[in-house]
C-alpha atoms as a PDB file:
ATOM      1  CA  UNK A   1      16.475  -9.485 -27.708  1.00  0.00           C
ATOM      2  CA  UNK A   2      15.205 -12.259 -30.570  1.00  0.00           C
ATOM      3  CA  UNK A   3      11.460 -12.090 -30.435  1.00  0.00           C
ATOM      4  CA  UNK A   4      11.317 -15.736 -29.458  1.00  0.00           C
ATOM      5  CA  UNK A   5      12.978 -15.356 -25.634  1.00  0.00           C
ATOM      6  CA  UNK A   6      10.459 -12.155 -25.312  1.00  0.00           C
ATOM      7  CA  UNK A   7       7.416 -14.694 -25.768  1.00  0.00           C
ATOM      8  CA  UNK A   8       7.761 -16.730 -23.060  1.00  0.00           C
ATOM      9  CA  UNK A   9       8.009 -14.038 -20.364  1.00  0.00           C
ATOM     10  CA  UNK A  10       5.176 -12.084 -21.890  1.00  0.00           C
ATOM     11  CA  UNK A  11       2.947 -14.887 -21.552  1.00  0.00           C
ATOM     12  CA  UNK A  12       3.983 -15.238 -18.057  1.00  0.00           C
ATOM     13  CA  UNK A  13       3.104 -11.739 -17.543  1.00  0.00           C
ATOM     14  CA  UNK A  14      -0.076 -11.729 -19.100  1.00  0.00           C
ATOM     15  CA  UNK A  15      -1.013 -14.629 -17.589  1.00  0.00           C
ATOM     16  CA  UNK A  16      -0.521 -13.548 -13.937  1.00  0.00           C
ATOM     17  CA  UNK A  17      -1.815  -9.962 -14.485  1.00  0.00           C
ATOM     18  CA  UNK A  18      -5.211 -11.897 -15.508  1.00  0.00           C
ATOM     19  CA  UNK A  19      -5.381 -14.396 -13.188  1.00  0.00           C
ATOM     20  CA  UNK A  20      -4.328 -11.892  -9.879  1.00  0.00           C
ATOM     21  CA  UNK A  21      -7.079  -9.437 -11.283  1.00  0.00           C
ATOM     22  CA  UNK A  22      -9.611 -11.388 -11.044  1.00  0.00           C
ATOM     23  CA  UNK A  23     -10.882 -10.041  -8.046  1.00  0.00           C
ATOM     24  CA  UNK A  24     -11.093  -6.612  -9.659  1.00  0.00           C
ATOM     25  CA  UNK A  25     -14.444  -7.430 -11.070  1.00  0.00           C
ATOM     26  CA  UNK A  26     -15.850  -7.842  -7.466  1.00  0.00           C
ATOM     27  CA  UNK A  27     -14.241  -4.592  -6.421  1.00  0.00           C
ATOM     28  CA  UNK A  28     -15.658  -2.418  -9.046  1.00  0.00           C
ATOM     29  CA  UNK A  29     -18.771  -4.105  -8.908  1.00  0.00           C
ATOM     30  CA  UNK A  30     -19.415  -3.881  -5.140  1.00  0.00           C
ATOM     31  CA  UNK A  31     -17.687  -0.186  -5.535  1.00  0.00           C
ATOM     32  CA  UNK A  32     -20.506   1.075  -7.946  1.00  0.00           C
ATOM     33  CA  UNK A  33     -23.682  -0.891  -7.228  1.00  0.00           C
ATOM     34  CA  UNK A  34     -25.262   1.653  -5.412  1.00  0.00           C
ATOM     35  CA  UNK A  35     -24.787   4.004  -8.067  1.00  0.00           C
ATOM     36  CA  UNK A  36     -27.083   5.173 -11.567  1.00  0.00           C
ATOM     37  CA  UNK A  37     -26.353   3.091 -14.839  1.00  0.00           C
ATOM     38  CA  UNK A  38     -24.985   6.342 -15.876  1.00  0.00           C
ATOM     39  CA  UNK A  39     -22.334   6.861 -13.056  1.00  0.00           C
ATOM     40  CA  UNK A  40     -22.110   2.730 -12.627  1.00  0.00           C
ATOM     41  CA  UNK A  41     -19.908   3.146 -16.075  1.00  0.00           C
ATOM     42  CA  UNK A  42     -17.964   6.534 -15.552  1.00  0.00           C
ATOM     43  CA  UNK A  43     -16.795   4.870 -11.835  1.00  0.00           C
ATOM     44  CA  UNK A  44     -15.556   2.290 -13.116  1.00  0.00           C
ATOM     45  CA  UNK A  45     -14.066   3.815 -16.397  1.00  0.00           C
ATOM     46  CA  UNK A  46     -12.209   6.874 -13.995  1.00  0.00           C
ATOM     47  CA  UNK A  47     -11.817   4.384 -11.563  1.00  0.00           C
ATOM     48  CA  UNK A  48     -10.422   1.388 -13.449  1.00  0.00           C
ATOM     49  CA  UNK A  49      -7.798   3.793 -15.844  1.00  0.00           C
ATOM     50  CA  UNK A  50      -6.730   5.477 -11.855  1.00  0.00           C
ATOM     51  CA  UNK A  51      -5.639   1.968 -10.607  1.00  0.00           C
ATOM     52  CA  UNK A  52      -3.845   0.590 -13.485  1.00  0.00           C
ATOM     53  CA  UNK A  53      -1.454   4.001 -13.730  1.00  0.00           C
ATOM     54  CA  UNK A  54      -0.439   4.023 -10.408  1.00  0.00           C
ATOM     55  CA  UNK A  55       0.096  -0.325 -11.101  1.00  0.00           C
ATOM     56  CA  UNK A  56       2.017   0.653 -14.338  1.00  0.00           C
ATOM     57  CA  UNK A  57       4.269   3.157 -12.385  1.00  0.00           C
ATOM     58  CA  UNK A  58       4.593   0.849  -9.292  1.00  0.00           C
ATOM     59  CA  UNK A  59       5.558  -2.312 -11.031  1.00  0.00           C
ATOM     60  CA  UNK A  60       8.276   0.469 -12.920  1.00  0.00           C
ATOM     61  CA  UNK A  61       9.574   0.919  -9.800  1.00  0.00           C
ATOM     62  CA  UNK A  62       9.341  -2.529  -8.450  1.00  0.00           C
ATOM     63  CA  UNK A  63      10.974  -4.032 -11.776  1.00  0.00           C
ATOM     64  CA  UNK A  64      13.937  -1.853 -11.248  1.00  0.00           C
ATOM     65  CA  UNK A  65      14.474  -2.516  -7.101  1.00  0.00           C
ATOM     66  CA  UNK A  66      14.562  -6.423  -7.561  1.00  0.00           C
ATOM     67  CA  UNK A  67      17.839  -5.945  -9.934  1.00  0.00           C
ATOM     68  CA  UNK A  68      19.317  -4.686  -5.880  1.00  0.00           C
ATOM     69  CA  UNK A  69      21.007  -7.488  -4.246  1.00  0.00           C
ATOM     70  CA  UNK A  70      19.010  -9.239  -1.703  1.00  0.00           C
ATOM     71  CA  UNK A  71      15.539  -7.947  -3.004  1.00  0.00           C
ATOM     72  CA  UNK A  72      15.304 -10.318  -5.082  1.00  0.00           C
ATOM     73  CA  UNK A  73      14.953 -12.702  -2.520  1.00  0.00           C
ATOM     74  CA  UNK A  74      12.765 -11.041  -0.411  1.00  0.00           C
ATOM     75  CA  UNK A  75      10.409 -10.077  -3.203  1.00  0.00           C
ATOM     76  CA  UNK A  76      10.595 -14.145  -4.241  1.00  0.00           C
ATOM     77  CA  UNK A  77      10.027 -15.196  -0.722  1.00  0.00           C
ATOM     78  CA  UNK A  78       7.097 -12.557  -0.143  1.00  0.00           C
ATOM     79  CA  UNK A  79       5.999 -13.829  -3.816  1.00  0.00           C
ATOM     80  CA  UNK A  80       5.191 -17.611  -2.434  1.00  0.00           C
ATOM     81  CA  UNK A  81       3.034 -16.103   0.112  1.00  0.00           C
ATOM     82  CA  UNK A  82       0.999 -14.600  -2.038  1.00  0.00           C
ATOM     83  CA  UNK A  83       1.376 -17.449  -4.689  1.00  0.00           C
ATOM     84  CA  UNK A  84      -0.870 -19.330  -1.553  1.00  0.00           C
ATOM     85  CA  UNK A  85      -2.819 -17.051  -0.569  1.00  0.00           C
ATOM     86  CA  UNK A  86      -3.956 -16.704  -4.142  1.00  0.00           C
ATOM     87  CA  UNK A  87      -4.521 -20.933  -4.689  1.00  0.00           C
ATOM     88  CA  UNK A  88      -5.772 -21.339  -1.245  1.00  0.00           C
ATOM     89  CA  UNK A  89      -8.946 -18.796  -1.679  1.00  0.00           C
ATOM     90  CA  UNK A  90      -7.818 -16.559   0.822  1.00  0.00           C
ATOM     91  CA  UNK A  91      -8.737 -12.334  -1.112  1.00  0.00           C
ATOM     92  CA  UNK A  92      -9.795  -8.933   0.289  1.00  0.00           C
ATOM     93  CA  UNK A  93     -13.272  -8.104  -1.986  1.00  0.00           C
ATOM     94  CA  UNK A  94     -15.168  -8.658   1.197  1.00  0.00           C
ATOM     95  CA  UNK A  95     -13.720  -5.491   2.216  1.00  0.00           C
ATOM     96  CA  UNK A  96     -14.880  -3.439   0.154  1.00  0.00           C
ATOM     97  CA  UNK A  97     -17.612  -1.433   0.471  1.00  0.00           C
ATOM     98  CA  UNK A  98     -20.191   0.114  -2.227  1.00  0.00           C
ATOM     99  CA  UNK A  99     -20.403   4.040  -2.523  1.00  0.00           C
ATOM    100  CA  UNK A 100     -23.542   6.249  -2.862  1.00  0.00           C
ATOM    101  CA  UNK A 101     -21.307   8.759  -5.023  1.00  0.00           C
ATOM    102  CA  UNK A 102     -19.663   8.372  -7.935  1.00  0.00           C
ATOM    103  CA  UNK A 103     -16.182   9.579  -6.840  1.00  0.00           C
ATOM    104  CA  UNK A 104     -16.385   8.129  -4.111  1.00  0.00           C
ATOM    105  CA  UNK A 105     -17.063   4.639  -5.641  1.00  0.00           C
ATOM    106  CA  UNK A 106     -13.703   5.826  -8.176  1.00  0.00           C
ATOM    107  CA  UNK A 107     -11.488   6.577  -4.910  1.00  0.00           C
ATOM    108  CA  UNK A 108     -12.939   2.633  -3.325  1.00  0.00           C
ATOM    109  CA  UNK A 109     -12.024   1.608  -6.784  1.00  0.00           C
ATOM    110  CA  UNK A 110      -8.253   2.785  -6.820  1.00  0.00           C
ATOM    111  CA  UNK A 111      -7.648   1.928  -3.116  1.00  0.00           C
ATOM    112  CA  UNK A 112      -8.995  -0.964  -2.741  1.00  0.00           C
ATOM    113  CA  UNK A 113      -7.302  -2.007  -6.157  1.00  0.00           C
ATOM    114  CA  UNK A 114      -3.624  -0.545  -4.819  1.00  0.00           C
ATOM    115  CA  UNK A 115      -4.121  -2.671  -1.512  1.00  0.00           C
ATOM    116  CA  UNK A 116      -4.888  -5.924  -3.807  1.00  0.00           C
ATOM    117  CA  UNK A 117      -2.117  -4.908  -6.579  1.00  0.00           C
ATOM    118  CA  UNK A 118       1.187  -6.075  -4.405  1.00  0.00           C
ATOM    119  CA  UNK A 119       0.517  -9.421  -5.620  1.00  0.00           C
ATOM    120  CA  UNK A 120       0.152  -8.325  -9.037  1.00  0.00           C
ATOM    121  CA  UNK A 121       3.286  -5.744  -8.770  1.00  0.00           C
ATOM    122  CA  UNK A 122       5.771  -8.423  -7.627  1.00  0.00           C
ATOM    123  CA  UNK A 123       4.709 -11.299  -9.574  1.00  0.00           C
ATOM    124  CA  UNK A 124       4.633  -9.041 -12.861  1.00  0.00           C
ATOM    125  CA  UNK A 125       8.256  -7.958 -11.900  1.00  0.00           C
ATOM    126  CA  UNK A 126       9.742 -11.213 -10.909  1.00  0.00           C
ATOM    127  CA  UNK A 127       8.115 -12.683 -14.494  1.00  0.00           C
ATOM    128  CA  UNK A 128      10.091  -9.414 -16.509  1.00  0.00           C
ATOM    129  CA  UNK A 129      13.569 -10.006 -14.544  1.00  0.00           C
ATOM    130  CA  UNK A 130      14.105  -6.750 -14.550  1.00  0.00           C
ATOM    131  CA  UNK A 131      13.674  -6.430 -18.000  1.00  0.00           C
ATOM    132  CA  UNK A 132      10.982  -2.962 -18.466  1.00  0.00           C
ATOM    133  CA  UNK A 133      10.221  -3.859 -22.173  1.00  0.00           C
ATOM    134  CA  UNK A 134       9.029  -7.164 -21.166  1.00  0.00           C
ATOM    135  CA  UNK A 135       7.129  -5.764 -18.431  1.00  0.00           C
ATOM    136  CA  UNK A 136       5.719  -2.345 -20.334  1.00  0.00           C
ATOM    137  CA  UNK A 137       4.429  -4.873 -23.147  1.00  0.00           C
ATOM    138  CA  UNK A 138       2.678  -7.737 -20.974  1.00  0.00           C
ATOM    139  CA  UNK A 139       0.871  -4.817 -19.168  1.00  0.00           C
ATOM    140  CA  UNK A 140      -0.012  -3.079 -22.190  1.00  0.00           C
ATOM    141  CA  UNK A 141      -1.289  -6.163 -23.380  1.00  0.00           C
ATOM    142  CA  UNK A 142      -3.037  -7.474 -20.496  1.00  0.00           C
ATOM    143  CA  UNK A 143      -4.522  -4.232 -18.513  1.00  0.00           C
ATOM    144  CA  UNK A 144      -7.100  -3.418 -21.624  1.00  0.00           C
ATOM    145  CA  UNK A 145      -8.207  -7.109 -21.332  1.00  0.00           C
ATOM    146  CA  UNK A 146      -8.323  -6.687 -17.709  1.00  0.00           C
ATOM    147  CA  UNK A 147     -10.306  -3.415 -17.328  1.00  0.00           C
ATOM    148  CA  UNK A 148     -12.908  -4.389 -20.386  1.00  0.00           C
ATOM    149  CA  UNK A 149     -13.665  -8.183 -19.712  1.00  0.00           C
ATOM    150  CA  UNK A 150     -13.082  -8.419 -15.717  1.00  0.00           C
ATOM    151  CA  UNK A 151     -16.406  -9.460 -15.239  1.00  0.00           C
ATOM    152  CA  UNK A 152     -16.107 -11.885 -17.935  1.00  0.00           C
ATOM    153  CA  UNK A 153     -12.649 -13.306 -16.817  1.00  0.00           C
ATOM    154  CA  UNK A 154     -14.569 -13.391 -12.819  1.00  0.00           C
ATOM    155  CA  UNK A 155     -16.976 -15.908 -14.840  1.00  0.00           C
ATOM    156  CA  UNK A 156     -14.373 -18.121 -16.365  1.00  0.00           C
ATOM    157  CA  UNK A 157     -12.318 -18.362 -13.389  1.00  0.00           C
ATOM    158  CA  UNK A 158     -15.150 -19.182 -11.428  1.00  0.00           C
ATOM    159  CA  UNK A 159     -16.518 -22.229 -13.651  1.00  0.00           C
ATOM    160  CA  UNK A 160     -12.712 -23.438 -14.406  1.00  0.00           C
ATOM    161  CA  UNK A 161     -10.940 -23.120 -10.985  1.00  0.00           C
ATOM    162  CA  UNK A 162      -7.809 -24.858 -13.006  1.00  0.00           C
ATOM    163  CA  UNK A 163      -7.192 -21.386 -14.294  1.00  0.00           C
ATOM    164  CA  UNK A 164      -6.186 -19.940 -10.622  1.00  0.00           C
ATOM    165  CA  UNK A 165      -4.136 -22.819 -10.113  1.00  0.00           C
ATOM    166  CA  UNK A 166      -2.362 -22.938 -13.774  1.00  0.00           C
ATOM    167  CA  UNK A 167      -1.363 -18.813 -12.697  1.00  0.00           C
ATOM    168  CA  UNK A 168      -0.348 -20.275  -9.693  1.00  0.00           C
ATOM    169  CA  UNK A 169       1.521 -22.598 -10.394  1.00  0.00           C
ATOM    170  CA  UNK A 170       3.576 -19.759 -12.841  1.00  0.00           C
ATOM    171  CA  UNK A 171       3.421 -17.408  -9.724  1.00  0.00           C
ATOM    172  CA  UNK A 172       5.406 -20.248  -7.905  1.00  0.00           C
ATOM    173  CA  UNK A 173       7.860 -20.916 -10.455  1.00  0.00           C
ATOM    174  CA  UNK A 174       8.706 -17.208 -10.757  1.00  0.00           C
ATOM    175  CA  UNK A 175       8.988 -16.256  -7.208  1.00  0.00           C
ATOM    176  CA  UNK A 176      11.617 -19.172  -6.623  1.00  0.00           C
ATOM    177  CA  UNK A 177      13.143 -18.571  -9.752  1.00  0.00           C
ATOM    178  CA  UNK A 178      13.619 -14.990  -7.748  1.00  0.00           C
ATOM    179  CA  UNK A 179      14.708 -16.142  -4.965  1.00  0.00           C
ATOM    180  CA  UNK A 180      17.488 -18.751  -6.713  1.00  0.00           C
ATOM    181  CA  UNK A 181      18.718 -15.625  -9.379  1.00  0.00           C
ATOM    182  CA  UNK A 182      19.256 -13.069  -6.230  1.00  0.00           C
ATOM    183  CA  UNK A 183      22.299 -11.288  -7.147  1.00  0.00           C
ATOM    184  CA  UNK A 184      23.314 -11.343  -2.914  1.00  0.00           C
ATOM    185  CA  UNK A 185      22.450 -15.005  -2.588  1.00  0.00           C
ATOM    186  CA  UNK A 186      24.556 -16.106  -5.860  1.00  0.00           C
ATOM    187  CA  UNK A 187      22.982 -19.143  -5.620  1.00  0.00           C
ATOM    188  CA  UNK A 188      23.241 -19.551  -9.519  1.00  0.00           C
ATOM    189  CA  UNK A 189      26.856 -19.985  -8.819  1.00  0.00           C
ATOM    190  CA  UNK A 190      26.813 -23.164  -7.310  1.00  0.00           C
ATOM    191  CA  UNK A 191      23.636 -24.507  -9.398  1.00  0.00           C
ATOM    192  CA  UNK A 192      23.836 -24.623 -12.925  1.00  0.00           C
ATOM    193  CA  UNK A 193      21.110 -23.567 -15.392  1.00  0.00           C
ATOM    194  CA  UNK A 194      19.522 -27.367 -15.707  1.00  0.00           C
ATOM    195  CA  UNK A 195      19.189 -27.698 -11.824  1.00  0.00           C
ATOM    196  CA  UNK A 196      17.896 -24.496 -11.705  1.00  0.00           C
ATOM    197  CA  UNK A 197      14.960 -24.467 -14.023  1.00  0.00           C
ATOM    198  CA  UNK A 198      14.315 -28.246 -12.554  1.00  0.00           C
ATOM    199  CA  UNK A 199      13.952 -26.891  -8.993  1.00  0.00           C
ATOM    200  CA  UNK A 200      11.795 -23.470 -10.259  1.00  0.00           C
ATOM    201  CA  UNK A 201       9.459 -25.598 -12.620  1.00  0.00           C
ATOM    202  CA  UNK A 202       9.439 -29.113 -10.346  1.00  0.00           C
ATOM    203  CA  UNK A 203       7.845 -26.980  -7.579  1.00  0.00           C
ATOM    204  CA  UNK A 204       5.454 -25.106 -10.063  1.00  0.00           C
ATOM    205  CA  UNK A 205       4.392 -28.894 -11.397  1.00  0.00           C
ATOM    206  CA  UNK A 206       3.506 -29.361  -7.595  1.00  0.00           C
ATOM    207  CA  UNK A 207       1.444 -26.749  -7.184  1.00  0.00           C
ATOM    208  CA  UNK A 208      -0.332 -27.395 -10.761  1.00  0.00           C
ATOM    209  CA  UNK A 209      -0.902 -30.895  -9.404  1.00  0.00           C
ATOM    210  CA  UNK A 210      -2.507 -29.947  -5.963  1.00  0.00           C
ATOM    211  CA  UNK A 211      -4.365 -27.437  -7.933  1.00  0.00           C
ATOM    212  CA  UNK A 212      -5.797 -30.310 -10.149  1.00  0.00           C
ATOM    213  CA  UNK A 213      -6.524 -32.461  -6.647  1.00  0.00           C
ATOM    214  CA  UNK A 214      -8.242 -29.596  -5.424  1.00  0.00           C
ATOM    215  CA  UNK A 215     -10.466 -29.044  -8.634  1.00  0.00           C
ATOM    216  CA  UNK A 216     -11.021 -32.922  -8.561  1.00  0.00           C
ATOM    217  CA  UNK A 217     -12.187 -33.081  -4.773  1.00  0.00           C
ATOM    218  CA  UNK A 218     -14.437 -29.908  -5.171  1.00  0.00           C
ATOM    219  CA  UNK A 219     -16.059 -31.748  -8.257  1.00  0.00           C
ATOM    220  CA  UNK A 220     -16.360 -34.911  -6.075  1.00  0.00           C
ATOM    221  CA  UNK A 221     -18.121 -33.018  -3.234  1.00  0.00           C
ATOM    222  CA  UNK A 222     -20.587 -31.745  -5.721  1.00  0.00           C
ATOM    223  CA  UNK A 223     -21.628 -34.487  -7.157  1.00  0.00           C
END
């Protein structure tokens, strides 16, 4: 595969791995709060390296069951769910809860990360098509910026919101893309490649564009 067609889904995958793990910054922090400085950085070291093995293996094993007929399209309709739940606000850090211990705070880190990870898993899949050098390079590229700089990547999305939306709008364009590709449906039979990437990206230019109303009210309100 030329080195040019591998750039484009990389990015994708980067880009959705980042903006979907945003969240992990408020999970390790509320996991080791309670803990010594000491501890505070082994928890989330142990606990950080934990959840992004089992996410490595999963999205292994996710990348290869979307190539089945049919799962595709589940996986793509299941992806636009979570594509909204991620631009609508809607996450699950209030959940967690801080631990006095320091493996305990590493075993709130890792479950509370694999309950949040589906949304990374699928949308990191559906972005490699199957492909596990596209997907083993975006996470090996991604998770170290992830684990080091949540807290600073937490920051940025919170004082540019466009981010969330921009990975959402990506999220959008891959999961139909998913569902229009299904090997069962064979959709891609009776649209050609043109219409295809017109319907995929026109709806990921809507979402961008709601994202930007969104970001243009919220500035409105505070002003």
């Amino acid at each position: 595969m030329h080195l040019s067609t591998l750039l484009g889904p990389i990015f994708s995958i980067i880009l959705i791995n980042l903006v979907l793990s945003g969240d992990n910054a408020a999970v390790i922090g509320l996991a080791i709060k309670d803990l010594s400085e000491d501890n505070r950085k082994k928890a989330a070291i142990i606990g950080a390296g934990g959840a992004v093995l089992l996410r490595v293996i999963l999205t292994v094993i996710a990348g290869v069951l979307i190539t089945i007929p049919y799962l595709e399209f589940i996986g793509g309709v299941i992806l636009i769910g979570i594509t909204w739940s991620l631009i609508s606000g809607n996450n699950d850090e209030a959940n967690v809860k801080s631990d006095t211990t320091m493996w305990g705070a590493i075993t709130t880190i890792i479950i509370a990360d694999l309950t949040m990870s589906f949304d990374n898993v699928m949308g990191i899949a559906g972005a490699a098509n199957g492909n596990t050098l596209l997907l083993i390079l975006g996470l090996l590229i991604s998770i170290p910026i992830v684990v080091f700089g949540s807290n600073l990547l937490a920051k940025v999305m919170n004082r540019y919101p466009v981010i969330i939306y921009i990975g959402g709008a990506i999220l959008a364009h891959t999961s139909i893309d998913m569902i229009l590709k299904d090997h069962g449906l064979d959709l891609t039979h009776y649209l050609n490649h043109t219409t295809t990437m017109a319907v995929s990206w026109g709806i990921a230019l809507v979402v961008l564009l709601w994202g930007w109303m969104q970001v243009r009210q919220a500035s409105g309100e505070e002003s």
